[in-house]
N, C-alpha and C. Protein backbone atom coordinates (compact mmCIF):
# COMPACT_ATOMS: atom_id res chain seq x y z
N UNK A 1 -7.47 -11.90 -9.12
CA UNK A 1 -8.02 -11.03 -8.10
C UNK A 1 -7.25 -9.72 -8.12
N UNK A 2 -7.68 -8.69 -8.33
CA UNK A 2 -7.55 -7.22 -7.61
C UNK A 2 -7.25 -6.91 -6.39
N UNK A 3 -6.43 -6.52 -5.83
CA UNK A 3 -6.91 -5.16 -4.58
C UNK A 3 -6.13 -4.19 -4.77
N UNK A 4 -7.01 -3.15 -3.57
CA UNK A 4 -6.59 -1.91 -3.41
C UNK A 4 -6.20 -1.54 -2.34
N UNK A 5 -5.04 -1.00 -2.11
CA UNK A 5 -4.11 -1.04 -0.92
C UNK A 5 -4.44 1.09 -0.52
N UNK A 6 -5.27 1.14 0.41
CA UNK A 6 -5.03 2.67 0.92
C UNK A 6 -4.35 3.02 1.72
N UNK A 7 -3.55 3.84 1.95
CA UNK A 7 -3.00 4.45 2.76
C UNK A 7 -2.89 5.97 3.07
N UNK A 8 -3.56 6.42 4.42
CA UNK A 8 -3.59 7.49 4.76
C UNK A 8 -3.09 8.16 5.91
N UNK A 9 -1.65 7.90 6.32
CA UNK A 9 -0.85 8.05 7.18
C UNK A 9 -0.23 9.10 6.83
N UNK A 10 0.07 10.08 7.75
CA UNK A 10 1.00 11.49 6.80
C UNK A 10 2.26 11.26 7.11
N UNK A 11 2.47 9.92 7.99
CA UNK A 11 4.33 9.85 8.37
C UNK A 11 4.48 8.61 7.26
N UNK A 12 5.42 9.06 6.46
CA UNK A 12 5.59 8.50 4.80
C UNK A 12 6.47 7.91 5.32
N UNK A 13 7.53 7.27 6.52
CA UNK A 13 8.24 6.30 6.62
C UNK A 13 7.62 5.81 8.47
N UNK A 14 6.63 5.85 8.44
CA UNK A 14 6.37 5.36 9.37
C UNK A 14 5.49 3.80 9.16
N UNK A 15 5.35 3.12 10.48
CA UNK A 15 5.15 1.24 10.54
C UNK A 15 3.44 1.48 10.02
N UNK A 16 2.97 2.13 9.28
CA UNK A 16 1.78 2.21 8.12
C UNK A 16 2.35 1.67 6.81
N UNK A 17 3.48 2.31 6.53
CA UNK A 17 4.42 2.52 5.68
C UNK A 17 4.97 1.05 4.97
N UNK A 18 5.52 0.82 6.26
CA UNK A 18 6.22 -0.58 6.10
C UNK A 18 4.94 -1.51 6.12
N UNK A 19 3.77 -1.87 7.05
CA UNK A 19 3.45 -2.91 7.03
C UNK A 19 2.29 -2.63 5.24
N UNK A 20 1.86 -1.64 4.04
CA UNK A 20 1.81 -1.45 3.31
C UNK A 20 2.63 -2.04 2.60
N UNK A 21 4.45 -1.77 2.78
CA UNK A 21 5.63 -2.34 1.53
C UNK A 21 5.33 -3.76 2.38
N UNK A 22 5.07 -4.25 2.75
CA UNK A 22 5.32 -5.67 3.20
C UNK A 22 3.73 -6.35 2.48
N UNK A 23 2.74 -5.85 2.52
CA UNK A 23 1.63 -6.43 1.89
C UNK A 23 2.17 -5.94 0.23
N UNK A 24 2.57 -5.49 -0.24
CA UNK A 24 2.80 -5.17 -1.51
C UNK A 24 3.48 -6.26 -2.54
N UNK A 25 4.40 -6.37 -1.01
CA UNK A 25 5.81 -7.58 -1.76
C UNK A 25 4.74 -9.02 -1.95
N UNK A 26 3.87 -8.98 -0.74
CA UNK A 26 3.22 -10.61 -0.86
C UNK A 26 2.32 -10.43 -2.08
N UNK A 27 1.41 -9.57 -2.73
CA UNK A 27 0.39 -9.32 -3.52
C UNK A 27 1.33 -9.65 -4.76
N UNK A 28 2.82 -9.09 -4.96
CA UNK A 28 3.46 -9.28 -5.96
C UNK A 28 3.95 -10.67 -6.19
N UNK A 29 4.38 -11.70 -4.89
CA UNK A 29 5.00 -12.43 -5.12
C UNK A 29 3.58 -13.66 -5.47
N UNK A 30 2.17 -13.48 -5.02
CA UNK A 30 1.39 -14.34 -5.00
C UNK A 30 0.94 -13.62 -6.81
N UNK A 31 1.11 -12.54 -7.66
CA UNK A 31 0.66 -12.20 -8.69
C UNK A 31 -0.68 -11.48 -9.14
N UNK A 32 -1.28 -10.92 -7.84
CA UNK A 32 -2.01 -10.50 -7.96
C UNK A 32 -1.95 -8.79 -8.64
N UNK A 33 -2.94 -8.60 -8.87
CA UNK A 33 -2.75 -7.31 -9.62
C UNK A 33 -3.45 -6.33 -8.47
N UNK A 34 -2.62 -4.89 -8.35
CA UNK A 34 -2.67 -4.66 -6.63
C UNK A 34 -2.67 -3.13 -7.50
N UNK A 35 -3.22 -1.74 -7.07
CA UNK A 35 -3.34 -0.32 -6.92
C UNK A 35 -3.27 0.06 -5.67
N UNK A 36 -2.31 1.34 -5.47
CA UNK A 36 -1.97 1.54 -4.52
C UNK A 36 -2.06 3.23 -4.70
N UNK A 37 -3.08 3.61 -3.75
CA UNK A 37 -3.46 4.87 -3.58
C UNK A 37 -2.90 5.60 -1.82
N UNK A 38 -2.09 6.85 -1.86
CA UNK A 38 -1.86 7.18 -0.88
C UNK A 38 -2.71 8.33 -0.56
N UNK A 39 -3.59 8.36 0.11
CA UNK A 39 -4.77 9.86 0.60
C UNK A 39 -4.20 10.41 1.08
N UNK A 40 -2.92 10.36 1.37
CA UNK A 40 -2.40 11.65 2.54
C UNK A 40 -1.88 12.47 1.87
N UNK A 41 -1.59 12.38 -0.06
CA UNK A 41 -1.22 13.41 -0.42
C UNK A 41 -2.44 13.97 -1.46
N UNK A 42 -3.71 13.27 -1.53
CA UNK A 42 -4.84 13.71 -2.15
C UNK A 42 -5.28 15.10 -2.04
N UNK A 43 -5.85 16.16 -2.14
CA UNK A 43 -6.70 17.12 -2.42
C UNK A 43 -8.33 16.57 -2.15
């Protein structure tokens, strides 16, 4: 399985932030293959 993790929060250490690194760690530790796009610094 895939996913795609967005995030579009412009406070880059704010609890968007963290609860993102916290789904990241589980996607990694379960092996899933995960992309992670941040829109808040998109164009």
């Amino acid at each position: 399985m895939k996913i795609t993790i967005l995030m579009g929060s412009p406070n880059r250490k704010g609890s968007t932030s963290i609860l993102v690194d916290e789904f990241n760690r589980g996607a990694e530790e379960a092996m899933m293959g995960k992309r992670d796009l941040d829109l808040s610094v998109k164009n």
